[in-house]
C-alpha atoms as a PDB file:
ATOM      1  CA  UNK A   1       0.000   0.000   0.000  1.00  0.00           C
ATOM      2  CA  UNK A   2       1.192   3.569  -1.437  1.00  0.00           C
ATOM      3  CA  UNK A   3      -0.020   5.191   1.518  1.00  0.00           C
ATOM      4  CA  UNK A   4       1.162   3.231   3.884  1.00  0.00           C
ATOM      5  CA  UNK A   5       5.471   5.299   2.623  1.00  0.00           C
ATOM      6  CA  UNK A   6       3.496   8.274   4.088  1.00  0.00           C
ATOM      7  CA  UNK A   7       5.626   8.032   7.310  1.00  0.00           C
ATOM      8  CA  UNK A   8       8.625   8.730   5.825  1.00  0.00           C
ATOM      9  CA  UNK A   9       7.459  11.972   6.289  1.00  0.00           C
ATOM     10  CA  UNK A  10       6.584  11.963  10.087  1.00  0.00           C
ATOM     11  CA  UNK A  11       9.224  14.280  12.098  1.00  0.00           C
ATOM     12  CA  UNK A  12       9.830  11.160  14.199  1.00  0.00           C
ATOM     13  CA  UNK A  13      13.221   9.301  14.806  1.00  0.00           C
ATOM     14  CA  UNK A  14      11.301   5.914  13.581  1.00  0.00           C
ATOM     15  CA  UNK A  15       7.891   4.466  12.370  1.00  0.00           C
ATOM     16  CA  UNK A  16       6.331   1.317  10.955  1.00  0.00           C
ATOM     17  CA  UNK A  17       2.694   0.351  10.102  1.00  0.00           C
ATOM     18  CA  UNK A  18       1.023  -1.740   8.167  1.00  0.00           C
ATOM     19  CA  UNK A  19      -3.029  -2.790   7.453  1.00  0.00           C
ATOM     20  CA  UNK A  20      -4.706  -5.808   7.943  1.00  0.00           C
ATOM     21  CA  UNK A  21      -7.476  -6.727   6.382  1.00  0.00           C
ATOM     22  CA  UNK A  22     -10.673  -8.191   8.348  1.00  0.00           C
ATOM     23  CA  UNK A  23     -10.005 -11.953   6.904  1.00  0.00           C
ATOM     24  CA  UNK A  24      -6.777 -11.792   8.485  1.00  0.00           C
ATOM     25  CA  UNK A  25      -4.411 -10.807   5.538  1.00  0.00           C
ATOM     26  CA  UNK A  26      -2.025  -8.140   5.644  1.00  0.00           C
ATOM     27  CA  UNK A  27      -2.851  -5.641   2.959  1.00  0.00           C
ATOM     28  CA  UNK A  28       0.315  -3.422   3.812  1.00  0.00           C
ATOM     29  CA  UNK A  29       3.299  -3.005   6.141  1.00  0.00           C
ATOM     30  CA  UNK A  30       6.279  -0.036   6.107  1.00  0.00           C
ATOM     31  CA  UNK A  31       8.859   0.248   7.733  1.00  0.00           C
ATOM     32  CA  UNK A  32      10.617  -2.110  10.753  1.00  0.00           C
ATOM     33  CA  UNK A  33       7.489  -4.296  11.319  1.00  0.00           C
ATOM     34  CA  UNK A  34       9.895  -6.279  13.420  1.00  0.00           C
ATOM     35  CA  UNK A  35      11.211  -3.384  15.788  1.00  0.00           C
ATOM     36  CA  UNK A  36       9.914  -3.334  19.518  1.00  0.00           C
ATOM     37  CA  UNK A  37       8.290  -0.275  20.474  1.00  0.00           C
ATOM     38  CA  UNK A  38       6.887   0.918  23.954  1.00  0.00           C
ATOM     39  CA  UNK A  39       3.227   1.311  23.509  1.00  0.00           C
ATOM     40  CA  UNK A  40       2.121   3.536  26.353  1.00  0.00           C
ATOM     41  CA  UNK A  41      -1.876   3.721  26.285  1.00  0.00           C
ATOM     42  CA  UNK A  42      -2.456   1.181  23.341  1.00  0.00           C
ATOM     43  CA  UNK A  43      -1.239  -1.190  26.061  1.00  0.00           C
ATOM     44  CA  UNK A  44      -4.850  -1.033  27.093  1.00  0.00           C
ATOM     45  CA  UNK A  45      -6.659  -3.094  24.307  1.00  0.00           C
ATOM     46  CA  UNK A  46      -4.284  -5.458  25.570  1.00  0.00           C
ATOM     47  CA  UNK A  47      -5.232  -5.909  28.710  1.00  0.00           C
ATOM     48  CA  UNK A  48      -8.891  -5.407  28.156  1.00  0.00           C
ATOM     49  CA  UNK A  49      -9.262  -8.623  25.612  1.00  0.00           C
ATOM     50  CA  UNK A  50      -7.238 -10.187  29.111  1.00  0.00           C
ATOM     51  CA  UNK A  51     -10.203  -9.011  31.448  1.00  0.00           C
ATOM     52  CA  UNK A  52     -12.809 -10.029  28.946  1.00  0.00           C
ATOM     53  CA  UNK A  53     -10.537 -13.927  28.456  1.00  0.00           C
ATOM     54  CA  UNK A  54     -11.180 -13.992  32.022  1.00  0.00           C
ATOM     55  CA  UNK A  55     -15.073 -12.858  31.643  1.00  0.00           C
ATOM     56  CA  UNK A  56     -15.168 -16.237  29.237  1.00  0.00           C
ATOM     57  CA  UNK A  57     -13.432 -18.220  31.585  1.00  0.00           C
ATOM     58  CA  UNK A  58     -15.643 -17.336  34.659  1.00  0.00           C
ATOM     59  CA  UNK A  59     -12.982 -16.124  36.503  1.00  0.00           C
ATOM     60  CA  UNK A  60     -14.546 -12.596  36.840  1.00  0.00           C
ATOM     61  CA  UNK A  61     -18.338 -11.059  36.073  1.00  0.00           C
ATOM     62  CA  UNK A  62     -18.728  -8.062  34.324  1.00  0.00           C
ATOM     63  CA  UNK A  63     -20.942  -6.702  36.796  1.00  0.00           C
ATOM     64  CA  UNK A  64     -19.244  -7.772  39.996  1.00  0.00           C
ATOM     65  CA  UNK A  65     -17.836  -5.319  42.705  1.00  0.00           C
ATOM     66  CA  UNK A  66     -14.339  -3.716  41.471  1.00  0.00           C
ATOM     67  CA  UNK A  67     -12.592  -0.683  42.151  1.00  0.00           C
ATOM     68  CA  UNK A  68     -14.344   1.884  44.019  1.00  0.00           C
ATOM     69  CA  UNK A  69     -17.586   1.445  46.103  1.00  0.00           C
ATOM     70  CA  UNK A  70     -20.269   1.058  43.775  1.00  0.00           C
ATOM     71  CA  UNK A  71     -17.627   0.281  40.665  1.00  0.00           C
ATOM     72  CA  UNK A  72     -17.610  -3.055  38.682  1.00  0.00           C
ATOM     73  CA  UNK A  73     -15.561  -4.750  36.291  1.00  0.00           C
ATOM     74  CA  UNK A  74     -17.641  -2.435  33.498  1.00  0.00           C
ATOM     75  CA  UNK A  75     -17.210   0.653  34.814  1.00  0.00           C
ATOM     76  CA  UNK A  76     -13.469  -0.285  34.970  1.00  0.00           C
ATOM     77  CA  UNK A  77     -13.177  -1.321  31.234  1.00  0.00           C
ATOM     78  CA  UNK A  78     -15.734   1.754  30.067  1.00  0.00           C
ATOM     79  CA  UNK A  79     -13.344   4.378  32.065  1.00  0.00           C
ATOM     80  CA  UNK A  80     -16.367   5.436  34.629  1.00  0.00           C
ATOM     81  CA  UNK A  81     -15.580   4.138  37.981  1.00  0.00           C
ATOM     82  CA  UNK A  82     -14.951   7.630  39.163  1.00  0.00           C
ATOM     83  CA  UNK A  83     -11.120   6.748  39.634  1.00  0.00           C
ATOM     84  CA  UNK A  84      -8.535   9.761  38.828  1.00  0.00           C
ATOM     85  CA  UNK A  85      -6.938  10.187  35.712  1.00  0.00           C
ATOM     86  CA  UNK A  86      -3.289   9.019  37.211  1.00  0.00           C
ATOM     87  CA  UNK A  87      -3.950   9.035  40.825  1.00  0.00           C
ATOM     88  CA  UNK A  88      -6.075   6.223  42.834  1.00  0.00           C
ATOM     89  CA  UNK A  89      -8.051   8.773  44.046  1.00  0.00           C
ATOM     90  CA  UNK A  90     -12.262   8.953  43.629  1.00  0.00           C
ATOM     91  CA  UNK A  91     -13.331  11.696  42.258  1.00  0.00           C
ATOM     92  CA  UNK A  92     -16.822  10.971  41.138  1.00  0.00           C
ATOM     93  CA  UNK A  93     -19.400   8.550  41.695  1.00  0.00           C
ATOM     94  CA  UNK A  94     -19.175   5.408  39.307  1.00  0.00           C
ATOM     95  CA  UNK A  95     -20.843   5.897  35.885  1.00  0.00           C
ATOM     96  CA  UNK A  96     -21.144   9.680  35.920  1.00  0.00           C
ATOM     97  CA  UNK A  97     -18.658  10.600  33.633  1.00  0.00           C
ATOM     98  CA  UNK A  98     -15.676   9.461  31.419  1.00  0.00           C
ATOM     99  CA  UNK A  99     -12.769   9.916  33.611  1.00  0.00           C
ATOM    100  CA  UNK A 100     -10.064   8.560  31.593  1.00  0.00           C
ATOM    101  CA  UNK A 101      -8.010   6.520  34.133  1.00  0.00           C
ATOM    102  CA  UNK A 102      -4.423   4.575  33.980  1.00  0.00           C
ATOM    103  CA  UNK A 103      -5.728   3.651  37.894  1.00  0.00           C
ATOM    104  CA  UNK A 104      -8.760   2.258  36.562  1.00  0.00           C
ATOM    105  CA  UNK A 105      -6.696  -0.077  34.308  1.00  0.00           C
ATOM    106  CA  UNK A 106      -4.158  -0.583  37.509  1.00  0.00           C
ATOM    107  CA  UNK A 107      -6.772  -1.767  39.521  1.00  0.00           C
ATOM    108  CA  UNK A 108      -8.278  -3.793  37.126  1.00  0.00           C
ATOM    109  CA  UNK A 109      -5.141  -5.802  36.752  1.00  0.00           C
ATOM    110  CA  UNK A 110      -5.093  -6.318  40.350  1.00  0.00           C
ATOM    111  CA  UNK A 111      -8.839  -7.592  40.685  1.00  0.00           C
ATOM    112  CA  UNK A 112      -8.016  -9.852  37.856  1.00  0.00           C
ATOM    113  CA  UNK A 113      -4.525 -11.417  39.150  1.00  0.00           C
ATOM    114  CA  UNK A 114      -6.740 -11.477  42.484  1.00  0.00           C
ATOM    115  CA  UNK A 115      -9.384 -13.485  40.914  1.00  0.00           C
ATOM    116  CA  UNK A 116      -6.916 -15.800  39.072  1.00  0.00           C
ATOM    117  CA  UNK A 117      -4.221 -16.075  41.258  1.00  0.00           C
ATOM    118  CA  UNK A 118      -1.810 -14.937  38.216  1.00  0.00           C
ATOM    119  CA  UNK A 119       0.278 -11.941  38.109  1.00  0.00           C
ATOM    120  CA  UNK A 120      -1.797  -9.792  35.543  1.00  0.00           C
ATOM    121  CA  UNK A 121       1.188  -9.732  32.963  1.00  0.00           C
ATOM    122  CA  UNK A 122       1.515 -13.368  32.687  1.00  0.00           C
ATOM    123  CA  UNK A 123      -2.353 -13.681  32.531  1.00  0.00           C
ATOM    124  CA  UNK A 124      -2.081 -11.646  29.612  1.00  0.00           C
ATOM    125  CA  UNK A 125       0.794 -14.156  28.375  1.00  0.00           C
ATOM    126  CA  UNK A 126      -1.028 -17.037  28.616  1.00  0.00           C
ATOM    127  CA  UNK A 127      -4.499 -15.719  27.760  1.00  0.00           C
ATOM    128  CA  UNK A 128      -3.969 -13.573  24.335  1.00  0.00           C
ATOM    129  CA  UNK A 129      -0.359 -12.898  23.705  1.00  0.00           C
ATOM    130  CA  UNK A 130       0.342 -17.001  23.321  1.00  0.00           C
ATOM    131  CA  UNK A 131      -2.393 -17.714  21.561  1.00  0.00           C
ATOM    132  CA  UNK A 132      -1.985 -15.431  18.810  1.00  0.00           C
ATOM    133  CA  UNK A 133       1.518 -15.720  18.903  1.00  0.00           C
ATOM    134  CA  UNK A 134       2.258 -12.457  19.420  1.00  0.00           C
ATOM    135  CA  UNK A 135       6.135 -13.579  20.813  1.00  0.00           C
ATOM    136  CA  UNK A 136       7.623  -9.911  20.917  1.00  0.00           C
ATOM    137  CA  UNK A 137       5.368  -8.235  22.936  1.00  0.00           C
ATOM    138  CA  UNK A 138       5.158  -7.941  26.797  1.00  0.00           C
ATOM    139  CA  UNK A 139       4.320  -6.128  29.920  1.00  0.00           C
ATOM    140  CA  UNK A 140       7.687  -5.144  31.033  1.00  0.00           C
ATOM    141  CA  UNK A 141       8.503  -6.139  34.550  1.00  0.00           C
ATOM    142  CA  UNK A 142       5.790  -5.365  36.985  1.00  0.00           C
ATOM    143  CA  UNK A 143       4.152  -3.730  34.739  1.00  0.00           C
ATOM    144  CA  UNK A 144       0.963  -1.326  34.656  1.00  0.00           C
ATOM    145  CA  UNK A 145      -1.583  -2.628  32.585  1.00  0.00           C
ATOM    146  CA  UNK A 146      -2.701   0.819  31.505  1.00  0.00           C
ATOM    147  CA  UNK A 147       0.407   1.632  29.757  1.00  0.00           C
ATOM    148  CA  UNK A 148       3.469  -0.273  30.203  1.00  0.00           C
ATOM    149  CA  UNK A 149       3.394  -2.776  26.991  1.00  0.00           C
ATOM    150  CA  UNK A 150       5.892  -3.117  24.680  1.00  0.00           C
ATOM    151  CA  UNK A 151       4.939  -4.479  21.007  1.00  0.00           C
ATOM    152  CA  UNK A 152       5.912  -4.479  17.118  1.00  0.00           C
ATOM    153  CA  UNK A 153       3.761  -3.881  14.246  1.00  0.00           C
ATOM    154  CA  UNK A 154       3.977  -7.520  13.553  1.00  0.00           C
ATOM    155  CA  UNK A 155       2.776  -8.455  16.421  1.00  0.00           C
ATOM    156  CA  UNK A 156      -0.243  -5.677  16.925  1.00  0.00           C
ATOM    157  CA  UNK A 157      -1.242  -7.063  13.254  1.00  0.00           C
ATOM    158  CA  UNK A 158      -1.775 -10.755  14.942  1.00  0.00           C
ATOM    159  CA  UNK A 159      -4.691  -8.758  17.733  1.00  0.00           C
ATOM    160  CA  UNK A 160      -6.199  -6.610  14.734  1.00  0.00           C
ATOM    161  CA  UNK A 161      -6.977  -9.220  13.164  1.00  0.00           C
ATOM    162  CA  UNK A 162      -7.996 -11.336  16.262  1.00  0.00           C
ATOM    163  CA  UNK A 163     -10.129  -7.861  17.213  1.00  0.00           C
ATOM    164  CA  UNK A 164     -12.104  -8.181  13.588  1.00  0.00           C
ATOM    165  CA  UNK A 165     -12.669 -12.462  13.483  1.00  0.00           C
ATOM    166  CA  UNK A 166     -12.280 -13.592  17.509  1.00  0.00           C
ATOM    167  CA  UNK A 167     -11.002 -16.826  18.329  1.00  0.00           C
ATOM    168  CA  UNK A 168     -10.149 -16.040  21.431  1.00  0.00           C
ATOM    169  CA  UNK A 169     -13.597 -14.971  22.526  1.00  0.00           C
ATOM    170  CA  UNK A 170     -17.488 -15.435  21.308  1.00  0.00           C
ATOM    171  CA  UNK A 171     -17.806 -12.921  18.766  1.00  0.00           C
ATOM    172  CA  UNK A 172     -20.657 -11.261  21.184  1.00  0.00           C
ATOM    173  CA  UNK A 173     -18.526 -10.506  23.730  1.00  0.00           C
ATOM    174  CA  UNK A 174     -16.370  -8.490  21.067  1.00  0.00           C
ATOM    175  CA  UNK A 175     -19.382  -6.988  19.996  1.00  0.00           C
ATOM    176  CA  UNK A 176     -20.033  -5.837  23.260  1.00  0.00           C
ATOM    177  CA  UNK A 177     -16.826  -4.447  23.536  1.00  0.00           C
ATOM    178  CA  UNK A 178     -16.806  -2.356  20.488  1.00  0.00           C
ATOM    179  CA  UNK A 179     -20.296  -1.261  21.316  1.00  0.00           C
ATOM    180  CA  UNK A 180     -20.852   2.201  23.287  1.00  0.00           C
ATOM    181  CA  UNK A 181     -21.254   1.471  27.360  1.00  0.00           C
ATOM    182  CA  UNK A 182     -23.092   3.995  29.453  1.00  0.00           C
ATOM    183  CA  UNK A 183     -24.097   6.055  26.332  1.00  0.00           C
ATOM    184  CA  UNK A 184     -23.948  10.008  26.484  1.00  0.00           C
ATOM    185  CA  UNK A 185     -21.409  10.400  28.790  1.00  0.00           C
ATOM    186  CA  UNK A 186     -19.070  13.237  28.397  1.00  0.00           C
ATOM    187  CA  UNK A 187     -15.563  13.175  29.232  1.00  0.00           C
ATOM    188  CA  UNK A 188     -11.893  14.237  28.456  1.00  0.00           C
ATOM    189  CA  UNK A 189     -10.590  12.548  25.938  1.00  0.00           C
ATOM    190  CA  UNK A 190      -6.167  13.387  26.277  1.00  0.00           C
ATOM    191  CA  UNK A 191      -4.675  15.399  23.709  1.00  0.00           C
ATOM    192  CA  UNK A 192      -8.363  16.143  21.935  1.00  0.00           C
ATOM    193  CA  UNK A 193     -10.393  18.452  25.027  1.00  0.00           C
ATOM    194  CA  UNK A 194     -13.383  17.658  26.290  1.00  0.00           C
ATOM    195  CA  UNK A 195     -16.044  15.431  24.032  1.00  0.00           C
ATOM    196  CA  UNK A 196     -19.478  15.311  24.495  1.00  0.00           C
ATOM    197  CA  UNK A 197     -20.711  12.242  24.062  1.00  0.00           C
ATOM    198  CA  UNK A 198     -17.046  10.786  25.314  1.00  0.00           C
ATOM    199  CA  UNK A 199     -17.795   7.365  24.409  1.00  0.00           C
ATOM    200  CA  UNK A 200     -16.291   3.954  24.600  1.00  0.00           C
ATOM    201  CA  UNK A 201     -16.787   0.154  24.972  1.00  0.00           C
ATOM    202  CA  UNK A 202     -15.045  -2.025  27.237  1.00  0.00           C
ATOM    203  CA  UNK A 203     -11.324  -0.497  26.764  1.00  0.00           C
ATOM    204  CA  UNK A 204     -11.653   0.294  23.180  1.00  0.00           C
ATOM    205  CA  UNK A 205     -12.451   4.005  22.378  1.00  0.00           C
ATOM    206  CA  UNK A 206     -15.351   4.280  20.042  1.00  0.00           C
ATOM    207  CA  UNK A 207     -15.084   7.539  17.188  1.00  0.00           C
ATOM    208  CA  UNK A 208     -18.539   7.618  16.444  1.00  0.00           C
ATOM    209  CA  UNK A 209     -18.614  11.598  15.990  1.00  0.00           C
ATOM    210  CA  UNK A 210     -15.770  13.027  18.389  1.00  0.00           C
ATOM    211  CA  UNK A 211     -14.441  15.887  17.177  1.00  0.00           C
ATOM    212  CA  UNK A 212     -11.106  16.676  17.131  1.00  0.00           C
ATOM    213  CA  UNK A 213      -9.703  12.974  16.732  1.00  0.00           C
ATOM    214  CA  UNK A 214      -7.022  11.063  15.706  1.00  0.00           C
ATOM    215  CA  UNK A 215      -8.659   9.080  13.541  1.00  0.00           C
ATOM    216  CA  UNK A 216      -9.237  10.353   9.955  1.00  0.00           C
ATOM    217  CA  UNK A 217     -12.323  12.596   8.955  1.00  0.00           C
ATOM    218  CA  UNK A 218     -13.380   9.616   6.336  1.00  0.00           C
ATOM    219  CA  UNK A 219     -13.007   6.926   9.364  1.00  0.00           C
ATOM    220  CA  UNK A 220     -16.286   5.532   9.820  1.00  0.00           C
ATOM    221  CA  UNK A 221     -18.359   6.216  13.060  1.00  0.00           C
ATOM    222  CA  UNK A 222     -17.709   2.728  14.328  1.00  0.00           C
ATOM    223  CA  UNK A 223     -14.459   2.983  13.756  1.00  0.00           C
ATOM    224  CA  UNK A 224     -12.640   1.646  17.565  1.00  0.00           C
ATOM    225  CA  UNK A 225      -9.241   1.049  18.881  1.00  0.00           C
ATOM    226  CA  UNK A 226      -6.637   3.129  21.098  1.00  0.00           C
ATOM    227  CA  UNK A 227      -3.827   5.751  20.534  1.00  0.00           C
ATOM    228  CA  UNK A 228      -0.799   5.962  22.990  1.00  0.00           C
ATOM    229  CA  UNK A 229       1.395   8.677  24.307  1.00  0.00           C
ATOM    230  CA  UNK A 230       4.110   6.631  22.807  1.00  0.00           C
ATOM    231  CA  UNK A 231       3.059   8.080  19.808  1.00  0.00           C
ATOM    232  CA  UNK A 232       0.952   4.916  18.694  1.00  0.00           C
ATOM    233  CA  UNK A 233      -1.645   3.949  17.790  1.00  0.00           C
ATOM    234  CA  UNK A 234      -4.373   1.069  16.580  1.00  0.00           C
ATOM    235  CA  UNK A 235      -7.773   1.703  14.982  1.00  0.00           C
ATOM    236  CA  UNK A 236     -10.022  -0.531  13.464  1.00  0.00           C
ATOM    237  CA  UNK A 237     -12.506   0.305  10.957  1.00  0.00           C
ATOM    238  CA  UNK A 238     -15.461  -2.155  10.720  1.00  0.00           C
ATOM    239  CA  UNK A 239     -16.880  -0.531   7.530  1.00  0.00           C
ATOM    240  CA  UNK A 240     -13.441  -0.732   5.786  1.00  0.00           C
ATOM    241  CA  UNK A 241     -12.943  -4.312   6.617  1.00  0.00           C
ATOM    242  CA  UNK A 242      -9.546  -3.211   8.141  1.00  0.00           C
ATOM    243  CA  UNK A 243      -7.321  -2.453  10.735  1.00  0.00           C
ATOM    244  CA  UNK A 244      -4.094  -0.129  10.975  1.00  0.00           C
ATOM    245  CA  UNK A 245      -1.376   0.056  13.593  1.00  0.00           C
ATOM    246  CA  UNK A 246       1.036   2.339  13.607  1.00  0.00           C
ATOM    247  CA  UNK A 247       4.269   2.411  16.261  1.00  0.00           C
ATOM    248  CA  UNK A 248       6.667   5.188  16.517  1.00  0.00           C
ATOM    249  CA  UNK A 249       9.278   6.480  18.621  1.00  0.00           C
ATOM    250  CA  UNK A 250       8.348   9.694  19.635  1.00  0.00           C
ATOM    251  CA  UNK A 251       5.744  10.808  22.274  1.00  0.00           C
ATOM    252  CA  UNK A 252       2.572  11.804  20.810  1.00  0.00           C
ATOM    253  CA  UNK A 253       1.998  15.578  20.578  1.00  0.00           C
ATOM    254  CA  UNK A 254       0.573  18.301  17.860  1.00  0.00           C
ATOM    255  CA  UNK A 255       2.913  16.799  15.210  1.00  0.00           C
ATOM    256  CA  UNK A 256       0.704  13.747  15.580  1.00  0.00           C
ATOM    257  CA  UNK A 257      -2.620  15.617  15.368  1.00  0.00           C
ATOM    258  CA  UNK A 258      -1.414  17.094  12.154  1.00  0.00           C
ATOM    259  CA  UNK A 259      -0.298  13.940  10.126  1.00  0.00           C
ATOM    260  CA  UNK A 260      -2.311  10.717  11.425  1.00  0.00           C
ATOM    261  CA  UNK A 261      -5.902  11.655  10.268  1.00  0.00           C
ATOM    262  CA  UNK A 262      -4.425  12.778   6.521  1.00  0.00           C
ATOM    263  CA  UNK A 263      -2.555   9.605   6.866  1.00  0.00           C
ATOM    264  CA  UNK A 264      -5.648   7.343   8.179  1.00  0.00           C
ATOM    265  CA  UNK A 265      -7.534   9.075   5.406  1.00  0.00           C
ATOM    266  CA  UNK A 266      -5.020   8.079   2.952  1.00  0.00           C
ATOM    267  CA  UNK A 267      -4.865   4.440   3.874  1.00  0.00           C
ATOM    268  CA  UNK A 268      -8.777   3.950   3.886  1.00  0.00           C
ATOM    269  CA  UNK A 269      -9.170   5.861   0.311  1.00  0.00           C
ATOM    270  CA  UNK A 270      -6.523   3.485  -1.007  1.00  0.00           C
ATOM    271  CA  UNK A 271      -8.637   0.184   0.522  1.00  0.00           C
END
């Protein structure tokens, strides 16, 4: 894919991406597919299809006490147990708002390796990163679920396409997860101000009509997935049939605002 050479011309030290399609076969990759790349926030995705493995696996319910009094499982996943953006600190009451929260993720991880008896990071091994084969990537050390995975293109290619045709998980319960939870909720969402509706599913952001965003302006509403202060990100585009993943190696900022919707734009004109 053509478009695909337009990050030669990020001002960033180093990028790869590449496309994959919804059956699975790569439609495009550029640059070092192969390179490992800290993720920051797209390190949630991760960890959600982890929570929702243990969902499947009865380890956890969806709707069972986590996190704050009056928080579950959901509200964890959907960003709305009231935790602080950074801080585990309450600072509404659970479903409210969209409080964007790295604690919500933290203590997620916790309630899970709780409920399992794992450490989080190697229930993530064992449950999704095995499976797919996805060898190179990890949750380095003691790692926070929220933002501390390291991946390569190659390997974020294996979980789009898992994302768009599950075998990990009944189809319905990725349905749910790319499916708006506690609708018309407004909310920050970092780097693009304050959205209203803020909405997402169960740790995938949902576009539907936010505006600014860092998808592109021909992305369809449905379009899901996660971006990353790593200057990363993943979307996937049900009406496209496709998924994109892009790593690079500079923390996001306005340079990122200006070239990744062109560039997403670019990539679904060319599908």
């Amino acid at each position: 894919m053509q478009s695909l050479a337009l990050i030669e011309n990020w001002p960033v030290p180093t990028a790869a991406a590449a496309v994959v399609r919804a059956d699975g076969t790569v439609a495009g990759e550029h640059g070092p597919t192969g390179r490992r790349f800290a993720l920051a926030s797209v390190t949630k995705p991760l960890a959600a299809y982890a929570a929702l493995v243990a969902y499947e696996e009865g380890a956890v319910e969806l709707d069972e006490p986590a996190g704050p009094e009056g928080s579950t499982v959901r509200h964890l996943l959907a960003h709305t147990s009231g935790l602080a953006f950074d801080e585990h600190r309450v600072t509404s009451a659970p479903g409210v708002r969209r409080l964007y929260s790295n604690a919500g993720f933290e203590v997620l991880g916790d309630h899970i390796a709780k409920a399992t008896g794992i450490p989080f990071g190697e229930y993530l091994r064992q449950g999704v990163l095995e499976p797919l084969g996805m060898t190179s990537t990890s949750l380095e050390g003691d790692g926070s679920p929220a933002k501390d995975g390291v991946s390569t293109v190659d390997d974020l290619v294996r979980f789009a396409a898992e994302v768009q045709a599950p075998r990990l998980l009944d189809a319905r319960t990725v349905a749910a997860a790319m499916t708006v939870t506690y609708p018309g909720l407004k909310g920050v969402l970092p780097g693009y101000g304050h959205q209203n509706p803020n909405d997402w599913g169960l740790g995938f952001e949902i576009r539907d009509s936010k505006s600014p965003h860092w998808t592109g302006s021909a992305s369809s509403p449905r379009t899901f997935g996660h971006f990353g202060q790593a200057g990363t990100f993943l979307w996937v585009d049900p009406d496209a049939g496709a998924a994109c993943v892009a790593l690079t190696d500079r923390p996001f900022g306005p340079w990122a605002t200006e070239v990744w919707p062109p560039f997403t734009d670019a990539v679904l004109a060319e599908l």
